[in-house]
Structure formats: C-alpha cells, structure tokens
Protein backbone atom coordinates (compact mmCIF):
# COMPACT_ATOMS: atom_id res chain seq x y z
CA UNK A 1 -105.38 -200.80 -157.37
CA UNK A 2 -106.32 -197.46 -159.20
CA UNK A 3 -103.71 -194.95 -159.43
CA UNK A 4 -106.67 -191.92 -158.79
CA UNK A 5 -108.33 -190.82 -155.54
CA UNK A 6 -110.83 -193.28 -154.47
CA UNK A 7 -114.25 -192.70 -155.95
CA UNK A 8 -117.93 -193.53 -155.81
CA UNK A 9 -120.70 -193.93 -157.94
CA UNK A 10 -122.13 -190.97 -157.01
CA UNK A 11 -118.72 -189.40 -157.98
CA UNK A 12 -119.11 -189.26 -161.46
CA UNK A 13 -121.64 -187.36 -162.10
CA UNK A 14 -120.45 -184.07 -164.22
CA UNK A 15 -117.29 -185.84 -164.99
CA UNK A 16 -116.74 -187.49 -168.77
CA UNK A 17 -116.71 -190.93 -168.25
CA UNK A 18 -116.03 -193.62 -170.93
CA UNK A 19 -117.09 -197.21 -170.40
CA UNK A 20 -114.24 -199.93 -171.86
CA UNK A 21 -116.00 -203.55 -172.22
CA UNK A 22 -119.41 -204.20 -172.94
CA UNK A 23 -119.94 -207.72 -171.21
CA UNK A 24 -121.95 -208.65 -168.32
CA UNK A 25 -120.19 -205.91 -166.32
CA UNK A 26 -120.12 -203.26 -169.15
CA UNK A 27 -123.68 -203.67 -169.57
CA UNK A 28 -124.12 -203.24 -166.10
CA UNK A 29 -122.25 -200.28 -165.88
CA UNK A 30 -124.08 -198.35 -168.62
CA UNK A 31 -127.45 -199.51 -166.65
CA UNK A 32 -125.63 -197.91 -163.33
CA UNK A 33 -124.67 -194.48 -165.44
CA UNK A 34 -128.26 -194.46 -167.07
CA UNK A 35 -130.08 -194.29 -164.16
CA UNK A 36 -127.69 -191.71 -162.55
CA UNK A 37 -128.12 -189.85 -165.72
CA UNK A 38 -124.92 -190.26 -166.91
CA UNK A 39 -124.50 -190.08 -170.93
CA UNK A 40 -120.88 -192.17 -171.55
CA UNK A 41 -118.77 -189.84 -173.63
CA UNK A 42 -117.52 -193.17 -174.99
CA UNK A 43 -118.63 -197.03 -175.16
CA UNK A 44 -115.89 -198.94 -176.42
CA UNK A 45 -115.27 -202.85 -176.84
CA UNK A 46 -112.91 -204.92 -178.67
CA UNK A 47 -115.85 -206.32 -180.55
CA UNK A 48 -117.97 -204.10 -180.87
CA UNK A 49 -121.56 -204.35 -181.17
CA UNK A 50 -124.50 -201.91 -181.12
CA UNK A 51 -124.89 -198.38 -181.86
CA UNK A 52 -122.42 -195.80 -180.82
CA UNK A 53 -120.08 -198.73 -179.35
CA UNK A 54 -116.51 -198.01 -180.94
CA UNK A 55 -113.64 -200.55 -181.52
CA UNK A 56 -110.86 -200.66 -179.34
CA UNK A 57 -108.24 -200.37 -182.21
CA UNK A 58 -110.07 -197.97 -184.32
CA UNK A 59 -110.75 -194.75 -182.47
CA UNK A 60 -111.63 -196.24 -179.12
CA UNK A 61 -108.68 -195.46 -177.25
CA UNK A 62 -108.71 -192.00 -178.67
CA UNK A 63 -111.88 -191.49 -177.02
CA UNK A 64 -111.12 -193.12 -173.77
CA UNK A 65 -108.08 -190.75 -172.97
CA UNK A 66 -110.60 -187.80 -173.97
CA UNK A 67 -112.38 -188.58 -170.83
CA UNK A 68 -111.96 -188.33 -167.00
CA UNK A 69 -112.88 -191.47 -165.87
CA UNK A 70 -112.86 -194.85 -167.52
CA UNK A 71 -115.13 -197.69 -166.16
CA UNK A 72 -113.14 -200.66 -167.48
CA UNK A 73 -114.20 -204.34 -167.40
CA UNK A 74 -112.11 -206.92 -165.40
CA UNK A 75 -110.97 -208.44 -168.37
CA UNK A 76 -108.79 -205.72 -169.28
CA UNK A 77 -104.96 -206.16 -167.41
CA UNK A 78 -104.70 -203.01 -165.80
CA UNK A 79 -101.00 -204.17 -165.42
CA UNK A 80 -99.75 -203.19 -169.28
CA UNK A 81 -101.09 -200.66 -171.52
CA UNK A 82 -103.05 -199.08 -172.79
CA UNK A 83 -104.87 -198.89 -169.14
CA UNK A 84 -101.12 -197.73 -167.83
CA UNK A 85 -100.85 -195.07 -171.09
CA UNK A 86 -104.07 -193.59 -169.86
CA UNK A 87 -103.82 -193.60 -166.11
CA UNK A 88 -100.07 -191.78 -166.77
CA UNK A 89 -102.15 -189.51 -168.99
CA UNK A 90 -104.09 -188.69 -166.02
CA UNK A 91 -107.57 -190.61 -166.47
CA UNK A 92 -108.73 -192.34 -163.64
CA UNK A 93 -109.30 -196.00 -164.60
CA UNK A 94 -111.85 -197.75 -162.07
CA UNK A 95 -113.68 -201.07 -161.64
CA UNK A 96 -117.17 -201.07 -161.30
CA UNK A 97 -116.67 -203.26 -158.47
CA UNK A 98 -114.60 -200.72 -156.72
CA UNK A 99 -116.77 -198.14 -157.04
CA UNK A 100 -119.31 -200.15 -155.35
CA UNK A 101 -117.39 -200.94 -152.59
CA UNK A 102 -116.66 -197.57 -151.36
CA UNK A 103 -120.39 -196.58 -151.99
CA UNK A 104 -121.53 -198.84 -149.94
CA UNK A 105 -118.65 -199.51 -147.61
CA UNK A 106 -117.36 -202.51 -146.27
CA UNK A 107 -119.25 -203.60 -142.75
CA UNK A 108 -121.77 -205.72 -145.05
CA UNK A 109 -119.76 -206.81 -146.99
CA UNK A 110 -117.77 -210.70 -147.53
CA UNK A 111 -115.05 -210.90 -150.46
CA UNK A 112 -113.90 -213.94 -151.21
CA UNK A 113 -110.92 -215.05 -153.47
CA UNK A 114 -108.99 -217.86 -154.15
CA UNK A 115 -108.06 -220.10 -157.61
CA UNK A 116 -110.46 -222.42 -156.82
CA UNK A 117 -113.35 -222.47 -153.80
CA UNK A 118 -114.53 -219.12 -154.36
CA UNK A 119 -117.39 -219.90 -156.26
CA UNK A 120 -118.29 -222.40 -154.27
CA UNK A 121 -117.54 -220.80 -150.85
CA UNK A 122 -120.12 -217.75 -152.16
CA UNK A 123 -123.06 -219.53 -153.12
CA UNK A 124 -122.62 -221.47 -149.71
CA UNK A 125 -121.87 -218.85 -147.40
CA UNK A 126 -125.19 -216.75 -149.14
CA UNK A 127 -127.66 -219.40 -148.62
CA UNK A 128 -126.37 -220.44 -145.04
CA UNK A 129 -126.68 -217.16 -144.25
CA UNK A 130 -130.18 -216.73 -145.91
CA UNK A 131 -131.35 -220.19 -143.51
CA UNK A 132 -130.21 -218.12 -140.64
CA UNK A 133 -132.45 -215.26 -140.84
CA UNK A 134 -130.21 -212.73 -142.56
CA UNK A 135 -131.28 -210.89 -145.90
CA UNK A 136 -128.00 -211.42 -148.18
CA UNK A 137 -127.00 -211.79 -152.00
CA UNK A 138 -124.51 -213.62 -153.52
CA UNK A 139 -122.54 -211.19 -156.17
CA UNK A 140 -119.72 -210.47 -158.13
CA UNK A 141 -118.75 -213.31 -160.36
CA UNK A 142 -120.99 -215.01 -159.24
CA UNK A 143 -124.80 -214.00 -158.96
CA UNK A 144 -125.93 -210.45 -159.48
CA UNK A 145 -123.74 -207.47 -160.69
CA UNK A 146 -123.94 -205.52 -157.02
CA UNK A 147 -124.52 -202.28 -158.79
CA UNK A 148 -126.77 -202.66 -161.45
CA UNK A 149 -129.80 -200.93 -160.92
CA UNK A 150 -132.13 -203.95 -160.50
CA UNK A 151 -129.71 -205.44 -158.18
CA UNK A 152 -131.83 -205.93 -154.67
CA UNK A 153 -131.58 -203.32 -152.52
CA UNK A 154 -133.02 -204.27 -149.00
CA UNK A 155 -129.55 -206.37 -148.55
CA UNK A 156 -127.95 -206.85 -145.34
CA UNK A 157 -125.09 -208.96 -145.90
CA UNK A 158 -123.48 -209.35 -149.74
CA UNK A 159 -121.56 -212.18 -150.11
CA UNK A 160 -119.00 -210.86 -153.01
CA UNK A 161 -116.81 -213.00 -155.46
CA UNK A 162 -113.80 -211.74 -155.99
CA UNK A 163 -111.78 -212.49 -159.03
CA UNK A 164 -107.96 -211.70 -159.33
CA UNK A 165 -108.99 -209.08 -162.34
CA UNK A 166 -111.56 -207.69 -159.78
CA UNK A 167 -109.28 -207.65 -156.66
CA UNK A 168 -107.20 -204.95 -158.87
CA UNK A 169 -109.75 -202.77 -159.05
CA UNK A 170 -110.32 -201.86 -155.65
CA UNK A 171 -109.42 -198.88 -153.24
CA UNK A 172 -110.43 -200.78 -150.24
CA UNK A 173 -111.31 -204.37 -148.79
CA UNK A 174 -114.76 -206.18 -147.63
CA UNK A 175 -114.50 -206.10 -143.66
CA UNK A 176 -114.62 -209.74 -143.94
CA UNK A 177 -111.91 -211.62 -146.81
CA UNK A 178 -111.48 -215.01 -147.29
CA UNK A 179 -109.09 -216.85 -149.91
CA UNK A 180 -109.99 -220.33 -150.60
CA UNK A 181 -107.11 -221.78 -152.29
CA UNK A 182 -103.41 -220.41 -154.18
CA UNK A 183 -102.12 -221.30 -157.48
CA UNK A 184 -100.66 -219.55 -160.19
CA UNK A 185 -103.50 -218.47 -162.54
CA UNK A 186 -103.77 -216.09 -165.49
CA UNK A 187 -100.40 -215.17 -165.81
CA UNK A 188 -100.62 -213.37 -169.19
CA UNK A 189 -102.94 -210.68 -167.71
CA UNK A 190 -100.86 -210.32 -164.38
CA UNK A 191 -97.50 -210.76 -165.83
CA UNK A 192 -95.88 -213.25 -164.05
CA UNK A 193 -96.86 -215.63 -160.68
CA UNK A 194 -95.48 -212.82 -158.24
CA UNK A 195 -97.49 -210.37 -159.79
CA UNK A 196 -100.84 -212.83 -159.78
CA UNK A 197 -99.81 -213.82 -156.06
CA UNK A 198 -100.17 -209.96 -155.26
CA UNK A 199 -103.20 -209.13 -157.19
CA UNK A 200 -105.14 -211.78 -155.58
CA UNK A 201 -104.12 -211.32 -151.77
CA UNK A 202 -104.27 -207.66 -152.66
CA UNK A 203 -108.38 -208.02 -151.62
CA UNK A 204 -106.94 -208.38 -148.15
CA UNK A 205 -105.41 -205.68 -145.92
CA UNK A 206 -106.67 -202.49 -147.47
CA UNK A 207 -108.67 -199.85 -145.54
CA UNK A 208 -112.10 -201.18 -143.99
CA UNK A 209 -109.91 -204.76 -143.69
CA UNK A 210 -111.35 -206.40 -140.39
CA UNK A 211 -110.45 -209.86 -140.64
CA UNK A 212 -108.87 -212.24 -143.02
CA UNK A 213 -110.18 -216.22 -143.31
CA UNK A 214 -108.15 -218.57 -145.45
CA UNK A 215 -107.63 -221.74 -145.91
CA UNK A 216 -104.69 -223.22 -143.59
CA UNK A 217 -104.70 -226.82 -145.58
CA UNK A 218 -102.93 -224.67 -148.81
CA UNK A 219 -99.37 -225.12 -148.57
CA UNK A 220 -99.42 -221.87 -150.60
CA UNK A 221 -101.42 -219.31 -148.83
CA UNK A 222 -99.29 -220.40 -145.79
CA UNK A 223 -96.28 -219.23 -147.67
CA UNK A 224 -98.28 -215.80 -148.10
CA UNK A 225 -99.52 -215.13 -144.64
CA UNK A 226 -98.17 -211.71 -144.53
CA UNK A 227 -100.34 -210.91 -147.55
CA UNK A 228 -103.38 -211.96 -145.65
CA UNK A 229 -103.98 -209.59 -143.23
CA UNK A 230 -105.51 -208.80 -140.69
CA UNK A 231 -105.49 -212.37 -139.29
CA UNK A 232 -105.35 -214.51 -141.14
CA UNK A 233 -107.93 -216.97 -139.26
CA UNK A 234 -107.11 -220.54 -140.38
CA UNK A 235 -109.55 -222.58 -141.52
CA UNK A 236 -108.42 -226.45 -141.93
CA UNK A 237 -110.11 -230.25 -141.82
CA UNK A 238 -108.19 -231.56 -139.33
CA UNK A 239 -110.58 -231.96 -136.23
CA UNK A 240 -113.06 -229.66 -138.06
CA UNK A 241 -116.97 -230.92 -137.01
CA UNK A 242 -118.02 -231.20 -140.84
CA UNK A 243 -121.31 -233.48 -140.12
CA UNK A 244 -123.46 -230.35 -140.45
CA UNK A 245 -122.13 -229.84 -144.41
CA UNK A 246 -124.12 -233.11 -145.29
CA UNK A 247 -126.96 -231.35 -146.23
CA UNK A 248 -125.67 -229.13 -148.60
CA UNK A 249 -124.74 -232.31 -150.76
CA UNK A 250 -121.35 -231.48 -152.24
CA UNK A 251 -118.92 -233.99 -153.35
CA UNK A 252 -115.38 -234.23 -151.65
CA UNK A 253 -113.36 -233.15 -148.75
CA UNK A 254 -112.43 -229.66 -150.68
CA UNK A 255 -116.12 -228.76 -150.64
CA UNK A 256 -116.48 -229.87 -146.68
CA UNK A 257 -113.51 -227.18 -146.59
CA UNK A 258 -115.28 -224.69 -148.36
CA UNK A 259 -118.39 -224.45 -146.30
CA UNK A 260 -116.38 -224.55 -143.21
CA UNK A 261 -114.39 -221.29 -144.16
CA UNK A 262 -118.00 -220.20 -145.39
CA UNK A 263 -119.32 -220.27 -141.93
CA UNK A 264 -116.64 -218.66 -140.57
CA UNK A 265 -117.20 -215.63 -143.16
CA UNK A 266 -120.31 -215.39 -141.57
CA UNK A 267 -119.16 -215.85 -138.12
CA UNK A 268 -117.00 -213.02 -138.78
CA UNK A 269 -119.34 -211.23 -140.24
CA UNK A 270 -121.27 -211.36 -136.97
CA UNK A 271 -124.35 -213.57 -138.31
CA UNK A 272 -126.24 -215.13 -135.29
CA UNK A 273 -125.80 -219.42 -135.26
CA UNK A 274 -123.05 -219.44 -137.74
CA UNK A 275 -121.07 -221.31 -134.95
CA UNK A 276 -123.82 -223.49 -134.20
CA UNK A 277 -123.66 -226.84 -136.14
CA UNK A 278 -127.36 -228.15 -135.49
CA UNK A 279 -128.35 -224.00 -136.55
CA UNK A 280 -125.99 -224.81 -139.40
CA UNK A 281 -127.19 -228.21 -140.65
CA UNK A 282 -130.76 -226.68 -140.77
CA UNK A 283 -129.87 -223.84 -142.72
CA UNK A 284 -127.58 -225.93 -145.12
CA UNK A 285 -130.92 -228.04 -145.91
CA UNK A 286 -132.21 -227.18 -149.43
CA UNK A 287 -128.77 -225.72 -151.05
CA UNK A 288 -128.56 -226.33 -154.62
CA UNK A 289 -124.83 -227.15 -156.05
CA UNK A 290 -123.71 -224.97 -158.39
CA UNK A 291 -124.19 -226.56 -162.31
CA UNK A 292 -121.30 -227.09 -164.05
CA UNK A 293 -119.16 -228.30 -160.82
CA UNK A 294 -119.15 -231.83 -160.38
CA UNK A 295 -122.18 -232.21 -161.79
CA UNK A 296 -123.39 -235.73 -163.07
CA UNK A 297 -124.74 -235.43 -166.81
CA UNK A 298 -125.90 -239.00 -167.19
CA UNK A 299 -124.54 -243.08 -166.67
CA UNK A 300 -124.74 -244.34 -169.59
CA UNK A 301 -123.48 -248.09 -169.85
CA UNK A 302 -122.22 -248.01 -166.57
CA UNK A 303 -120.43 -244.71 -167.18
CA UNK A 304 -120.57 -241.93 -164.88
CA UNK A 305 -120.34 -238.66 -167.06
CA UNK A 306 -119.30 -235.98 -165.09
CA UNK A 307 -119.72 -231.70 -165.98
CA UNK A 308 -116.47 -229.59 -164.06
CA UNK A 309 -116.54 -226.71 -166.64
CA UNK A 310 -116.07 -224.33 -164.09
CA UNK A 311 -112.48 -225.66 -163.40
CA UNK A 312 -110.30 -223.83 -165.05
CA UNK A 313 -106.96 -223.91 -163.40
CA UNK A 314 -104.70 -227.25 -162.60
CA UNK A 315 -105.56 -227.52 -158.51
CA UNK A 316 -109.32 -227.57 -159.28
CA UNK A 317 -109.07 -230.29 -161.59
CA UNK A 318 -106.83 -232.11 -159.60
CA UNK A 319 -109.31 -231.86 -156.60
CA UNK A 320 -112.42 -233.02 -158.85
CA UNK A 321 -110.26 -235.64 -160.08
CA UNK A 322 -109.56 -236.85 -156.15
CA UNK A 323 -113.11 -237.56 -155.90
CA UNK A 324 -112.85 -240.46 -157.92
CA UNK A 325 -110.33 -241.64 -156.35
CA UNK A 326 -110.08 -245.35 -156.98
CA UNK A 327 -112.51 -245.97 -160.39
CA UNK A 328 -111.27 -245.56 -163.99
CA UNK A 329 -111.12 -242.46 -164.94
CA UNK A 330 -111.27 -240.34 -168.48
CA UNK A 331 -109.42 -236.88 -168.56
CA UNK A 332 -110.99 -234.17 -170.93
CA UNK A 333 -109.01 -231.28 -170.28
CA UNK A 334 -107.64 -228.26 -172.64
CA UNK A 335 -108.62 -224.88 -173.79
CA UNK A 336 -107.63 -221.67 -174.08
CA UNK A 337 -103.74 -221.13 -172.89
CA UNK A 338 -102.85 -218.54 -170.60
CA UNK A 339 -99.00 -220.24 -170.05
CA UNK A 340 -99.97 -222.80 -166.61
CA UNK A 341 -97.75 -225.74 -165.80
CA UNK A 342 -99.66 -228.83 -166.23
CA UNK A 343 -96.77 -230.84 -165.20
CA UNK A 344 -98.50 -230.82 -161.40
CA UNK A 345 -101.92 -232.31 -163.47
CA UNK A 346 -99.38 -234.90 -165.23
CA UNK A 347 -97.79 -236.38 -162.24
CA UNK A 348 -101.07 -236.42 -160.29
CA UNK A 349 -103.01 -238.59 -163.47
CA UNK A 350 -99.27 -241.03 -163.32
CA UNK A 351 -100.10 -241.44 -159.55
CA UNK A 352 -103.57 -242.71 -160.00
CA UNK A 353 -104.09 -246.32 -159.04
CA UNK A 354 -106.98 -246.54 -161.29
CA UNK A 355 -106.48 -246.74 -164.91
CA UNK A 356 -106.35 -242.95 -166.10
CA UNK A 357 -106.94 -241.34 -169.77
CA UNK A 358 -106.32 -237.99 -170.63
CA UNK A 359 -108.32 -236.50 -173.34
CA UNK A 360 -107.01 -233.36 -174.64
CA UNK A 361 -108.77 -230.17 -176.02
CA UNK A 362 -107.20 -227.41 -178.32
CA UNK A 363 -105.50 -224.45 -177.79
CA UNK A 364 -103.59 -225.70 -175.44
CA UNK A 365 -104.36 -229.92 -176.04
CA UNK A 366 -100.14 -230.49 -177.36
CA UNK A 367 -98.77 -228.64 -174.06
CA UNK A 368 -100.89 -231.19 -172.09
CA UNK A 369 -100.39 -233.77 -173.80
CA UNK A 370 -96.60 -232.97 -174.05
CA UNK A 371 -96.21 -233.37 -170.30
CA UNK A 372 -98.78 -236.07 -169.56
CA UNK A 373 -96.63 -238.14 -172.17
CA UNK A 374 -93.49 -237.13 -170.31
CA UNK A 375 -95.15 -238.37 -167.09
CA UNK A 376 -96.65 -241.68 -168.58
CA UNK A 377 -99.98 -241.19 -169.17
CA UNK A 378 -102.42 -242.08 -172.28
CA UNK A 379 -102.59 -239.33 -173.93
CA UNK A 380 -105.55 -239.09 -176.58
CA UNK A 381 -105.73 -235.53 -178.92
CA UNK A 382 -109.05 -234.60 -179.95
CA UNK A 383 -109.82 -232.17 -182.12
CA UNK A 384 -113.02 -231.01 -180.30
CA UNK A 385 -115.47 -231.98 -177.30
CA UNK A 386 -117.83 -234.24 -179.33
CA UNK A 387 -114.43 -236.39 -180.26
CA UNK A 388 -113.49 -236.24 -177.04
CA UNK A 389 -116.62 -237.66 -175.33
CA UNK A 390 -116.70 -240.63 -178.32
CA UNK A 391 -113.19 -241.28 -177.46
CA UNK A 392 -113.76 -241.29 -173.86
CA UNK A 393 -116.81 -243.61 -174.28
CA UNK A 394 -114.69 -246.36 -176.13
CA UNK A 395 -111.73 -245.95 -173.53
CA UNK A 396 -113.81 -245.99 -170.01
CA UNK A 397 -114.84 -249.46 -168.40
CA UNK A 398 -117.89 -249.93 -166.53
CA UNK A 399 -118.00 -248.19 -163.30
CA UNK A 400 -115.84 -245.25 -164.32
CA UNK A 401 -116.11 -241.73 -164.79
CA UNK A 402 -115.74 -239.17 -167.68
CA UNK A 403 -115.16 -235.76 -166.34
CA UNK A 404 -114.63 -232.73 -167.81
CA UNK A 405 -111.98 -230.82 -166.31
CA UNK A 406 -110.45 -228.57 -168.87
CA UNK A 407 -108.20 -227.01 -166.31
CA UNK A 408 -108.24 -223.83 -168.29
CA UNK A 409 -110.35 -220.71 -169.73
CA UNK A 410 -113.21 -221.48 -171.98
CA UNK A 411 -112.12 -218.40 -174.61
CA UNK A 412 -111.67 -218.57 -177.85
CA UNK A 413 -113.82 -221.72 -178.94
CA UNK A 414 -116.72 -221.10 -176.12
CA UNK A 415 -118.18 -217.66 -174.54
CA UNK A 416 -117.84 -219.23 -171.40
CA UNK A 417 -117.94 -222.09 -169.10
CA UNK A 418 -121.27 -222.82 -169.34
CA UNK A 419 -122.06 -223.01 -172.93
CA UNK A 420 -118.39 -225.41 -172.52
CA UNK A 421 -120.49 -227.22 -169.85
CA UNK A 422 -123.57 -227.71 -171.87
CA UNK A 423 -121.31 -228.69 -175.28
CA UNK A 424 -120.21 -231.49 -172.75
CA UNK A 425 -123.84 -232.65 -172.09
CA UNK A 426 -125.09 -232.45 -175.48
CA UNK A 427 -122.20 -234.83 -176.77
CA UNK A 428 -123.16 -237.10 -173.93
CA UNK A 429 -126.82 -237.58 -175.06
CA UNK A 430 -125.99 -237.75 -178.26
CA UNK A 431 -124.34 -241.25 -176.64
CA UNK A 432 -127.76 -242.56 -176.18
C-alpha cells in the first residue's frame, strides 16, 4: 500500500500534485483534479502526448519529486523505483482507486480480485444486483473509472474490479472482497510469485474489511487462507444449486462458479433475494456476456472460431480450453512475456483426448512452443494473428474449435485485449 497517511480526494486540494500515466485512469484523474480545481504541477507519461505532458525519462521524474502528491497509474510497479526513490524522498504516491475508496468508504462497496473470474464475477454480480432492485455500477477495470466526474452518482452498491496493480494502491478494503481464482501473474511488476501472492490478497483484511468470499475449488487460495481475511466464506460447486445461472448464458463450470461467489458478494453485501434462486434466475435473465470471453466469432466450414482475448494468464486459458473438452481443438496463444510457466498449459494440451494444435504468437511464441514441444504437442510458430488463423484453418477438422487464448498481455503488438480480440475476428472473416 502507500507509504503516506491515507488520503482523499478532497485531500489534495492546496497540495502540488503531479499525475504519472495518462491512460484511461490518468485521464480520469486529470478530469477528477479539474473539476476540484486542481491545476497538476506535472502530467507525465512514458509516451507522451499532448500539451504540457512531459516524458518520463526526460524531465518527468524531476517534476514528479517537486511535488507532494503523485497520482500514479496502476501500471507503474510501485514495488521498484522510481515510485520507491520518490516515496523515500517523501512524496506521497497514491492510486486513484485508493483515493476513492476512502472518500467514499467501504459499506457500498464489493472488490473483487482474482487471476481469472474477476471480470466476469463483476459484470455478473452488477447486473444481478441491478434485477434485484438495487442501484449499482460495475467499476474499476472493468466499467466506469469510479471517480471520474461523469461517473454516476446516485449509486448504492459499486461492484469494483480489482487488479493486482490496483490492490497496491489502497489504504483500506471494500467491506465485501472476493478472489476468484490464484496463479502467479505479472511477476516482472511484483517481483517474484510471493510478492504477486501478497499484492493480490492484500485487497483483503485492511481496515473497513467485513467479510472475505473466495473460491474454495482453488487449490491455491486454500493454501492462502490466512491472507483472506476476515472469513474467508467458501464458495465451491460441489452441491452448489447452479440451475438459476442458466439464464445468464455463460459457457462452463468456471463461469457457474463465478456467479455463485457473485451472489454471495451480494448476499454479503446485504442485497435483498440474493439467496433466493427463483429471485436469482429472474434477475440473471437478460445478462449480456462479456465480448472477448468465449465469444463465438463465426463457423465457418464446420469450424467453431472462438474470441478469449481477455485471457491472459495460463489457468484462464486452460479453463476456456476445458470447455471444449472432447472436439479438436486449435491453440493460438502468445504475446507479450512477463516470465509465466507455460509448462502447466503444455501438459494440459498433451492430456487432451482430442487432437490438439498449438499456435504460437510472438514475444513470447519460442517459450511456448519450447515447452509444448517438450510435452508433445504440435507446435506451429506464426509470425502474427492473420498466420495464425490461416494455419489454424488448414489444421482444424470439422466440428472443432479455434480459440484464441493467448494466455498473456496484449502489450507491445496490441493496445489491449480488445483491439487483440477484434484482430482475431477480422482474420476470421477474411476466411470467408
């Protein structure tokens, strides 16, 4: 967390504050400071663009440690320097997100974590919550920047995506957590899996912490249950009524987990019918899944092409992967490298019973090949998605599935997951 005093919006005014990343949260943040009017003593980005925004590596840092308070984007590790220089220099270096939280405190608030789920578990949890008569927002990474001026305001319940970066960044935790899933994950910003294990959980347990849900099928998180406190309060399959999840219409037994530890967020959270599965099935009626997660493109010649851009990490795409269980399946996985072990993916694609083909994707493409060809798998290297999907095309039979599920961070060749997701569908109708 922050090495300064806790601190709120309201806080900053009279104070020199410098704003380090200019993304969807920077841009946020100078919309928040604007309407407080707050004039940034410094804007500063590693690629800068716009007036008065200054380089990171050519006077930017300089100007940050000239001010009291430095709104930094997630993004930035506040694990190595500079963000350790300048909080041992005395500025305070915040989160936007944690500056929310202790403006508006934690009673209406959910946080939810985890290397995979969370997404999923937010977007859920909002519009089950919405069906049962209860004003909320879905926010964080997913949905609207909580405090950015034309964020809603007549909210009673915020449903709040937390990522590891984020979790850092806070003085204090929602009154209701929940951590979908544990695997090691962006290891070069957190230095090291005990360091990422930390980070993460650290969203639990902190002052305003009522009540901790998690995921008791994770082998993982069960290792970590004195992280995930209060509670936790297990949430598994086994003997779990899931019937009322059909409507929501997500694909595999991961997602019926999801929207289980969803409604008991919202249990927890107090929210009238949330343990009511008939209250629950009505409210799940008219959900839309989120794109770019198991998301069918188009068949074409029998082919099922399938959009998982959003998995980034090796559990999620060995979950998508699980619900194809049984057909071919084509592999297109690879991006930018942030150090994971794909041997787990490798020996997952050998077990299949159904013929498997990996597809690999720079940066990281030789690493996964390396170990899928270690465990016995095809291995095909492509140089980009559009070679990929032409190689997959020739290589899948009838009936079975190309999926895109890099298992890693977009960076580097795309700005994000989307534009990776929509890369993917424009090389599959360029198929037909």
């Amino acid at each position: 967390m922050p090495s300064s005093t806790p601190r709120r919006w309201a806080d900053l005014a009279g104070l020199r504050v410098g704003v380090w990343g200019v993304g969807v949260e920077g841009r946020a943040t100078l919309a928040a400071l604007a309407a407080r009017g707050i004039e940034p003593a410094a804007v500063v980005d590693d690629q800068p663009s716009g007036e008065g925004v200054l380089a990171t590596a050519e006077g930017g840092l300089d100007a940050l440690a000239a001010c009291d308070v430095v709104v930094k984007s997630p993004g930035i590790s506040r694990r190595k320097p500079p963000v350790t220089d300048l909080e041992a220099a005395g500025v305070a270096v915040v989160g936007g997100l944690g500056l929310w939280l202790e403006e508006v405190g934690p009673d209406r608030v959910i946080g939810v974590t985890g290397t995979k789920g969370k997404s999923t578990t937010v977007s859920v949890a909002a519009h089950l919550a919405r069906g049962l008569g209860v004003r909320a927002e879905a926010g964080g990474n997913l949905g609207v920047v909580p405090w950015a001026p034309d964020a809603p305001a007549d909210v009673d319940l915020w449903v709040i995506e937390v990522s590891s970066y984020q979790a850092t960044d806070l003085w204090s935790s929602p009154a209701v957590a929940a951590v979908t899933s544990l695997h090691p994950d962006h290891l070069d910003w957190h230095g090291g899996v005990d360091a990422y294990v930390a980070d993460k959980l650290s969203l639990c347990g902190r002052p305003g912490a009522r009540i901790t849900v998690a995921n008791g099928d994770d082998e993982q998180l069960r290792l970590h249950a004195d992280l995930l406190r209060p509670g936790p309060r297990w949430v598994t399959l086994a003997g779990a009524d899931v019937s009322w999840t059909a409507p929501l219409g997500l694909r595999g037994h991961h997602n019926e987990r999801n929207a289980l530890i969803a409604a008991a967020c919202l249990q927890e959270a107090g929210v009238a019918g949330a343990d009511d599965p008939d209250r629950l099935a009505a409210a799940a009626v008219g959900y839309q899944p989120l794109p770019h997660r198991l998301q069918t493109v188009a068949v074409v010649d029998g082919v099922e092409y399938v959009d998982d851009s959003l998995s980034t990490n090796v559990l999620p795409t060995i979950v998508a992967a699980e619900v194809f269980e049984g057909r071919p399946l084509t592999l297109l996985v690879g991006g930018y490298d942030r150090d994971i072990d794909y041997t787990p993916l490798a020996t997952f694609a050998a077990a299949r019973s159904a013929p498997t083909v990996v597809c690999t994707l720079p940066q990281n493409g030789e690493r996964i090949a390396a170990a899928m060809a270690a465990a016995g798998v095809e291995v095909v290297r492509c140089a980009d998605l559009p070679e990929a999907v032409a190689e997959a095309r020739a290589r899948t039979p009838e009936g079975g599935v190309v999926l895109l599920s890099p298992a890693a961070a977009s960076y580097g060749r795309y700005r994000s997951y989307r534009e990776r997701g929509e890369a993917f569908a424009a090389a599959v109708r360029a198929l037909t």
